[in-house]
Protein backbone atom coordinates (compact mmCIF):
# COMPACT_ATOMS: atom_id res chain seq x y z
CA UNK A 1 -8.50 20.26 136.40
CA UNK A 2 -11.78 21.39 134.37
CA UNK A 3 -14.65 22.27 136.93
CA UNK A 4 -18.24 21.04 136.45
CA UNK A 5 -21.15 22.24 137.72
CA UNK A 6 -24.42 20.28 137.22
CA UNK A 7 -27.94 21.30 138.47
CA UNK A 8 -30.68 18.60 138.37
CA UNK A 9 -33.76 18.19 140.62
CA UNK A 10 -33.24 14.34 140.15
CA UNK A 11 -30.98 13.49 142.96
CA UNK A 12 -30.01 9.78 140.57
CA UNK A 13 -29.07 12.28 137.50
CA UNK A 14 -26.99 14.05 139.90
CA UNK A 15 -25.32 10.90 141.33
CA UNK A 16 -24.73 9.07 138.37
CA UNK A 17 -23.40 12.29 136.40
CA UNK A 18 -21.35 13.29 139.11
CA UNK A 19 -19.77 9.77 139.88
CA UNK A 20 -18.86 9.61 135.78
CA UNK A 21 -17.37 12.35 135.74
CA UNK A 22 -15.40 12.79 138.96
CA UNK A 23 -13.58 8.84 138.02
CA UNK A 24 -13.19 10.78 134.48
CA UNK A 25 -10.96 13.12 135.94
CA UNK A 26 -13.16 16.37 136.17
CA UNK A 27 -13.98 18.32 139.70
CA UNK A 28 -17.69 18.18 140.25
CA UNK A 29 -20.01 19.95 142.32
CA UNK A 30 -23.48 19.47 142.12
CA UNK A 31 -26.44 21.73 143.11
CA UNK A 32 -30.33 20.82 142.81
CA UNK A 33 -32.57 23.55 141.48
CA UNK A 34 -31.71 26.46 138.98
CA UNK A 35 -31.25 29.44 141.65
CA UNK A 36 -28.69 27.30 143.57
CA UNK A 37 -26.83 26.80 139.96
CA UNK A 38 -26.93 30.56 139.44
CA UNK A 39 -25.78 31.52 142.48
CA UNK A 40 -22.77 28.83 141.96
CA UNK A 41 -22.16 30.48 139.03
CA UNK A 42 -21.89 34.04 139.87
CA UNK A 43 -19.64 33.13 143.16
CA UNK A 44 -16.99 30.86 141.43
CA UNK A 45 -17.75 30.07 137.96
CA UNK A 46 -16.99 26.49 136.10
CA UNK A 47 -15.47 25.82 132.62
CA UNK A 48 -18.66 24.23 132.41
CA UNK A 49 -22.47 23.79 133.40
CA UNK A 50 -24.49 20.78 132.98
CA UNK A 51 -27.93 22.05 133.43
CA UNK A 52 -31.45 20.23 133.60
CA UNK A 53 -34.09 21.89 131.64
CA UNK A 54 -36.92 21.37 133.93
CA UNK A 55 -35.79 22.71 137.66
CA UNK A 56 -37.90 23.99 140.23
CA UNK A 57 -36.88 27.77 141.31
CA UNK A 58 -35.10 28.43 138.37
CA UNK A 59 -35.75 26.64 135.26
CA UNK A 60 -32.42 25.64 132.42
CA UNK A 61 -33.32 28.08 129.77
CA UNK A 62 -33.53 31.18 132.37
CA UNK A 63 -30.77 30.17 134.00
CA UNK A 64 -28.60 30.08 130.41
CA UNK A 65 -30.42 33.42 129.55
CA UNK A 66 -28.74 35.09 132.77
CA UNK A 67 -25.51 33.45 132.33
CA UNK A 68 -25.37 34.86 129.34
CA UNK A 69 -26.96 38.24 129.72
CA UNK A 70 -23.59 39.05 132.23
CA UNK A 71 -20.51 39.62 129.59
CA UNK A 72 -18.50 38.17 132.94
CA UNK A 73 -19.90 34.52 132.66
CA UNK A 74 -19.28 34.57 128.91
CA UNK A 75 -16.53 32.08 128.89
CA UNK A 76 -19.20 29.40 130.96
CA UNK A 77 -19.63 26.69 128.72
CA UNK A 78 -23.28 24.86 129.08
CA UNK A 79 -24.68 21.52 128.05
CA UNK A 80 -28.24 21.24 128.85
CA UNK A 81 -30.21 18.26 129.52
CA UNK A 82 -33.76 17.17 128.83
CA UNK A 83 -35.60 14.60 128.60
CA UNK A 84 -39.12 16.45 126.83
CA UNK A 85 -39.53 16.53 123.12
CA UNK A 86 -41.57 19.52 123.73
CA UNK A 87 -38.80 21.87 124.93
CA UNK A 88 -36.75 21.35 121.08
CA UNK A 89 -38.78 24.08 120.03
CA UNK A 90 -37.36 26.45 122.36
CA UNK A 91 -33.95 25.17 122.78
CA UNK A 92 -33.89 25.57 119.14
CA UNK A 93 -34.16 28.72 119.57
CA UNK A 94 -32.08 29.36 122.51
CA UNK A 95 -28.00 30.31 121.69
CA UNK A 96 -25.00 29.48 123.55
CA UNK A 97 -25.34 26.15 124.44
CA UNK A 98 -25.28 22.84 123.52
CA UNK A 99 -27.66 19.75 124.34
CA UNK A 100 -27.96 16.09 125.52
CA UNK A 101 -31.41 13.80 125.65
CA UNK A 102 -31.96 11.84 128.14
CA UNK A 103 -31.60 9.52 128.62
CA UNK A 104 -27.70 9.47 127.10
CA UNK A 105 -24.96 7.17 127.14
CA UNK A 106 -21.99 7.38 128.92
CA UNK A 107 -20.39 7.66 125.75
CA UNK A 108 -22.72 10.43 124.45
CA UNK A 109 -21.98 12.58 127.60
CA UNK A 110 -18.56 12.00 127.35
CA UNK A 111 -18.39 13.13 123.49
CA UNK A 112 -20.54 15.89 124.47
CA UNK A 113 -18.06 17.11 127.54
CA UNK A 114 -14.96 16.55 124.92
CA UNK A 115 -16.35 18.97 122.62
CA UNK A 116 -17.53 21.74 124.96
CA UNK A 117 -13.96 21.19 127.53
CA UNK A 118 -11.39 19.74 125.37
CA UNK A 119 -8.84 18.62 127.02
C-alpha cells in the first residue's frame, strides 16, 4: 500500500485530504507544520509527501530543499500545495517536485497522486 504523508497547518486541508485518500486506498498520516513533516520523513519515509507551502516552523520549499539535499530521501516523491500566486515565482524555480492550487478538485488531486505514485 503507497504511504502518504501530508503536512498542512489547516487542520480542514488535512481532514479532507486525508479522508480522500485513505477511502482511495492509500495509508495516510498527517502532521501539521513543516519540522513535524521532516522529522516524519527522516524516521520512516513515504512514497510520497503532500506538502503545504506556507507552514509555520518549517515552511514547503525548505522542507523539499532538505529532502532533497539527503541522497537517502531521493526516492520521496512531493506534491506541494498552495494556494498564493505569489509563491509561482519560486516554485518555478524550485526542482523535484510537482504542484497543486488550491483550491483543487478531487479529481485534480487524484490525477496529480496517479502521476507521482502510479499504481
Amino acid at each position: 500500500m503507497t504511504r502518504i504523508l501530508i503536512a498542512d497547518d489547516d487542520a480542514t486541508i488535512l481532514h479532507v485530504v486525508s479522508t480522500l485518500l485513505r477511502f482511495e486506498g492509500y495509508e495516510v498520516e498527517t502532521v501539521a507544520d513543516g519540522q513535524a513533516a521532516l522529522e516524519q520523513v527522516l524516521q520512516r519515509p513515504p512514497e510520497l509527501l503532500i506538502s503545504d507551502i506556507q507552514m509555520p516552523a518549517l515552511d514547503g520549499l525548505s522542507l523539499l530543499r532538505a529532502i532533497r539535499a539527503n541522497p537517502a530521501l531521493a526516492a520521496v516523491r512531493v506534491l506541494l500545495l498552495t494556494g498564493q500566486s505569489e509563491d509561482e515565482p519560486v516554485l518555478a524555480q524550485a526542482q523535484g517536485h510537482a504542484r497543486l492550487g488550491k483550491p483543487f478538485t478531487r479529481e485534480q488531486l487524484l490525477g496529480a497522486l496517479q502521476a507521482l505514485v502510479p499504481r
